[in-house]
Protein backbone atom coordinates (compact mmCIF):
# COMPACT_ATOMS: atom_id res chain seq x y z
CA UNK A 1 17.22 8.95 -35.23
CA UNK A 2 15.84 9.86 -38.85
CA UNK A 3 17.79 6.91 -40.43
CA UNK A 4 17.44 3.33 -40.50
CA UNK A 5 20.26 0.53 -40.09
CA UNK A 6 20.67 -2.24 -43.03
CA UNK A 7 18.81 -4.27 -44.16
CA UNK A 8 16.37 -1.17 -44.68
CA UNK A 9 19.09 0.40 -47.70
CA UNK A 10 17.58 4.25 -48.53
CA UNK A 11 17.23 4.80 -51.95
CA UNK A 12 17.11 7.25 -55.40
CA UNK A 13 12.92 6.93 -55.35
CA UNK A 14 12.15 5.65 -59.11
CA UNK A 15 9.22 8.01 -60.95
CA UNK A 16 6.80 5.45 -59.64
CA UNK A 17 7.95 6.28 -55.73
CA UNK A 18 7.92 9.93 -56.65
CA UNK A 19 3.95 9.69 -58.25
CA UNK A 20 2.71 7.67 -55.20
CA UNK A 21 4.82 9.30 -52.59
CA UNK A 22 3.04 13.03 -53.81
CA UNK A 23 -0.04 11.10 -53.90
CA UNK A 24 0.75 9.71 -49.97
CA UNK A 25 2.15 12.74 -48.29
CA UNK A 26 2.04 16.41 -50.32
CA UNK A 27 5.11 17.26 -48.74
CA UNK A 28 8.77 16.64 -48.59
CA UNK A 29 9.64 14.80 -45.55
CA UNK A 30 9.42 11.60 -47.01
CA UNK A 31 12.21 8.85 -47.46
CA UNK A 32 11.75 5.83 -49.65
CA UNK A 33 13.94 2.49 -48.90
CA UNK A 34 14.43 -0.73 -50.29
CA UNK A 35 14.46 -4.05 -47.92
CA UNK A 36 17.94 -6.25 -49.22
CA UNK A 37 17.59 -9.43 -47.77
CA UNK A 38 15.60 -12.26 -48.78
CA UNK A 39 13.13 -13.07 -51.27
CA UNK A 40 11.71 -10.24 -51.37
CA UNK A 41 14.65 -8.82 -52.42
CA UNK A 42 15.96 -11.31 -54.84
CA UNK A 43 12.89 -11.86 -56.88
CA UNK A 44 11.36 -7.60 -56.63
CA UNK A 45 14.45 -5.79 -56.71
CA UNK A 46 12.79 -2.60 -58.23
CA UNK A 47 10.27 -2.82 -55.41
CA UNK A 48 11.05 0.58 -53.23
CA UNK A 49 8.66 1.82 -49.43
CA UNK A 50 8.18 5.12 -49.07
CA UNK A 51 8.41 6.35 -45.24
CA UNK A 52 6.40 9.83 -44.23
CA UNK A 53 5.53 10.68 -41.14
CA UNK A 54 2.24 12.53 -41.07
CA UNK A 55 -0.31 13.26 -37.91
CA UNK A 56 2.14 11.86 -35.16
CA UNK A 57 2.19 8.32 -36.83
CA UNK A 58 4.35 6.78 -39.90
CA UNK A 59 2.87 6.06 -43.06
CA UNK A 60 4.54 3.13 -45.86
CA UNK A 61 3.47 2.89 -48.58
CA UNK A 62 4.78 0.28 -51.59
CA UNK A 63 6.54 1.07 -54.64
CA UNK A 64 5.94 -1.27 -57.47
CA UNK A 65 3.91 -4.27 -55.41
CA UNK A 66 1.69 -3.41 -58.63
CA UNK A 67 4.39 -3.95 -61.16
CA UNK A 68 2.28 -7.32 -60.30
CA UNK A 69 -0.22 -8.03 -62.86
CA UNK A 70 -2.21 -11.11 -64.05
CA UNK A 71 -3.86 -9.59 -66.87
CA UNK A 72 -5.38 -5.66 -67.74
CA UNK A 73 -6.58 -3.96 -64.73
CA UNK A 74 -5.21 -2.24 -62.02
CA UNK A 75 -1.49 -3.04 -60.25
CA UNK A 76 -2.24 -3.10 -56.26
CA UNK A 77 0.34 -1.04 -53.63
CA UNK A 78 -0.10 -1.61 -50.35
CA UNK A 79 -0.27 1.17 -47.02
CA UNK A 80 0.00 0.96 -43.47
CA UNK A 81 0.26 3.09 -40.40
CA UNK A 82 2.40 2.59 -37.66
CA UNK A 83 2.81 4.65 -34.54
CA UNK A 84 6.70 4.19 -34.91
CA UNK A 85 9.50 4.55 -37.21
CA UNK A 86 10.98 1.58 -37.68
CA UNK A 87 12.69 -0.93 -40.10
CA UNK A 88 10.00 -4.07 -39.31
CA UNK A 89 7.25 -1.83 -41.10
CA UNK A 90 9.29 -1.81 -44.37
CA UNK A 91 10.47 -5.32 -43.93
CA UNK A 92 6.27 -6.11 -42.94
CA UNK A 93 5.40 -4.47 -46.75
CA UNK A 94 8.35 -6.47 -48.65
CA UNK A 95 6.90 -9.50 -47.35
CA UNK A 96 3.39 -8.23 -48.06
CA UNK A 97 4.93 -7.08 -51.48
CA UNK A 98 6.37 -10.85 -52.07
CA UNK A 99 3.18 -12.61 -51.09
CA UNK A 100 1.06 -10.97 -53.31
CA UNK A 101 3.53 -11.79 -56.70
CA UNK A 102 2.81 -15.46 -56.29
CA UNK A 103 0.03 -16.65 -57.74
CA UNK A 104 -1.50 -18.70 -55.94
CA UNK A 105 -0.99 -15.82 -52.71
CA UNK A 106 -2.79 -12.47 -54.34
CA UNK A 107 -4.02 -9.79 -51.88
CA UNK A 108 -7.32 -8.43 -52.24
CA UNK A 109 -10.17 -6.69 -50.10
CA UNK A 110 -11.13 -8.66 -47.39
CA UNK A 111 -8.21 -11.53 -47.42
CA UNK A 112 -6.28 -12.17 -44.21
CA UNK A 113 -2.43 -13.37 -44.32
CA UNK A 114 -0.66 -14.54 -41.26
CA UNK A 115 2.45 -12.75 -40.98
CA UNK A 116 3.92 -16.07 -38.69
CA UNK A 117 4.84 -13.17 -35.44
CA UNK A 118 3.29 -10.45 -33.30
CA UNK A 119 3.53 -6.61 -35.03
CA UNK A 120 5.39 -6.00 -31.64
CA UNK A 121 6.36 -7.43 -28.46
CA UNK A 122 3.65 -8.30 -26.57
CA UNK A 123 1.05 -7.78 -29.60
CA UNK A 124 -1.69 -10.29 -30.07
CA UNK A 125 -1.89 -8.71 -33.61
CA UNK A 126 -0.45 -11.04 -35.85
CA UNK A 127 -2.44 -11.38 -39.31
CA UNK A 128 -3.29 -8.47 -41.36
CA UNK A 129 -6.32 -7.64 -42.75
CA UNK A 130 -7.02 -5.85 -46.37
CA UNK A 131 -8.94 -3.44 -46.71
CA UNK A 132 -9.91 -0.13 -48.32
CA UNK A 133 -7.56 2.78 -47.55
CA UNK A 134 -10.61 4.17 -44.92
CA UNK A 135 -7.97 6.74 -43.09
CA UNK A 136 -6.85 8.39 -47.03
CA UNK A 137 -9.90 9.25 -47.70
CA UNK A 138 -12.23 8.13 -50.87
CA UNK A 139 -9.61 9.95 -53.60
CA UNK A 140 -6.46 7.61 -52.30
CA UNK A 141 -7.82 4.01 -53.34
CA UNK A 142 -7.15 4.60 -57.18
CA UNK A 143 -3.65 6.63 -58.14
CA UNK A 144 -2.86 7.69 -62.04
CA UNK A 145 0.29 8.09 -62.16
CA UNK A 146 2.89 10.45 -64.45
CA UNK A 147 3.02 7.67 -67.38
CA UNK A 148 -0.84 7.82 -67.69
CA UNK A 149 -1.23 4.37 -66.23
CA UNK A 150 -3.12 3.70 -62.53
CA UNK A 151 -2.56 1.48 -59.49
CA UNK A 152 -4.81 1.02 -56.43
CA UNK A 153 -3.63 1.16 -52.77
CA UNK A 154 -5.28 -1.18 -50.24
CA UNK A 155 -4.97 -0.89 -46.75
CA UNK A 156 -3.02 -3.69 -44.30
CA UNK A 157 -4.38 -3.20 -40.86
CA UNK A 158 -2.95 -5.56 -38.23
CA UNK A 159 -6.06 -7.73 -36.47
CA UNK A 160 -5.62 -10.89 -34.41
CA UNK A 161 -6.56 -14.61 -34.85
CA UNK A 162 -9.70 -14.56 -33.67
CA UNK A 163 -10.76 -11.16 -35.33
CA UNK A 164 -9.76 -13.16 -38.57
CA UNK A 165 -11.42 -16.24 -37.60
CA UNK A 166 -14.85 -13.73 -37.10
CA UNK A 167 -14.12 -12.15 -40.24
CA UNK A 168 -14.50 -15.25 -42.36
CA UNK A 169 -17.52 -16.40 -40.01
CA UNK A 170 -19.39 -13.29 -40.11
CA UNK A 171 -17.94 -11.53 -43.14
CA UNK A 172 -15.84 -8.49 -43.26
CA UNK A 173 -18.65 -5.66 -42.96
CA UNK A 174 -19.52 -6.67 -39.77
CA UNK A 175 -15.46 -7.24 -38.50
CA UNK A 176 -15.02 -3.40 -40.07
CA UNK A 177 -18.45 -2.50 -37.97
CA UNK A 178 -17.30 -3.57 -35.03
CA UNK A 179 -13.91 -1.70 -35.78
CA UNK A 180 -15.73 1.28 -35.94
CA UNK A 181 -18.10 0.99 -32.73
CA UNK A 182 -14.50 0.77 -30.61
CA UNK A 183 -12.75 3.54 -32.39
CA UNK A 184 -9.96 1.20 -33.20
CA UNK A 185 -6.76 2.81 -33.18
CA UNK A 186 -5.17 0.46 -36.20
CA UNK A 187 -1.35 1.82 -35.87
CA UNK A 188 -1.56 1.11 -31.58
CA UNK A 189 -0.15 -2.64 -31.81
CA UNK A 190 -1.22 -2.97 -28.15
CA UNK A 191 -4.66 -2.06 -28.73
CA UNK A 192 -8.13 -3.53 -26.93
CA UNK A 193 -9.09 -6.71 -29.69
CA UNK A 194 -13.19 -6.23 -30.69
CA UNK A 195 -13.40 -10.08 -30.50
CA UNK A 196 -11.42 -12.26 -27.74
C-alpha cells in the first residue's frame, strides 16, 4: 500500500521539501506529508516529511524543523531510516520537529530525547540519539538550498536506555565506536543492544 491513512495528510511539497528532498533521494519516488494532529501540528503547520524509499529501507527526512532559529547560523532538519513504511516514522519526526522549537528542548549532536514508547512492538529502543548523518555520506550534513540560504541535517538513530545512560557516562565517541564494532543495523528496531 503506497499511501498512508490520516493523520499522515500527503501534501503540495513547499520549495524547501523540493531542495531537501533532491538533496535526500535524486529521484522521483518520493512523497512528502504533513502530520495533523497535535502540537506539532498546531504550532509548525508549514512543517512537511518527505518519504523515499531507497536501498530496501525508508528514508524521512524534515521539512522546515530549521525554520527554527535562535540567532544566525544554520536551521537543523532531521533524518531517519526505517526498515518500513509507515505513518509512526512521520509522526516520530513531528514530535522530533516540535521538541526541538522549544527552547529550552534544542537538538544537537550527541543529545538523547526519550520518545516516552518503544520504535515498535517489542523494541527496547526507545530514546533517540543525534548524530551526524554517517549513512549520507560527508556532502549530506550541510544543504544550500534554491534561496541561497543552508540548513544542516542530523541524524536520529533509535538506541535504548542503557545505551543512553553509557553515552553520557562514557561520551558519545565511544557509544558510536561500539556501534560500529557490531555493525549496527540502525533502521532494524529489533536489533542486538551494544550495552545491556
Amino acid at each position: 500500500m503506497n499511501r498512508h491513512s490520516e493523520p499522515c495528510e500527503a501534501v503540495q511539497p513547499s520549495t524547501l521539501a523540493l531542495d531537501l528532498a533532491d538533496h535526500l533521494a535524486h529521484s522521483g519516488d518520493v512523497h512528502f506529508y504533513r502530520w495533523t494532529k497535535g502540537r506539532s501540528a498546531e504550532t509548525m503547520p508549514w512543517l512537511q516529511i518527505i518519504e523515499a524509499p531507497m536501498d530496501n529501507k525508508f528514508h524521512y527526512l524534515t521539512a522546515g524543523a530549521s525554520k527554527i532559529l535562535d540567532g544566525p547560523g544554520y536551521g537543523m532538519e532531521f533524518c531517519y531510516i526505517a526498515n518500513e513504511k509507515s505513518c509512526d516514522n512521520i509522526e516520530l519526526l513531528a514530535m522530533v520537529s516540535y521538541m526541538h522549537s522549544m527552547q529550552s528542548h534544542r537538538l544537537d549532536v550527541g543529545h538523547t530525547m526519550n520518545i516516552g514508547r518503544p520504535i515498535a512492538n517489542g523494541s527496547h529502543l526507545d530514546r533517540l540519539l543525534v548524530s551526524l548523518p554517517y549513512p549520507y555520506g560527508s556532502d549530506f550534513e550541510f544543504v544550500h538550498l534554491s534561496d541561497g540560504s543552508h540548513v544542516r541535517v542530523l541524524w536520529l538513530l533509535p538506541i535504548s536506555k542503557s545505551e543512553e545512560h553509557f553515552r553520557h557516562e562514557h561520551g558519545l565517541e565511544q557509544l558510536e565506536e561500539l556501534f560500529d564494532t557490531n555493525e549496527i543495523d540502525f533502521s532494524d528496531p529489533l536489533r542486538n543492544l551494544v550495552v545491556t
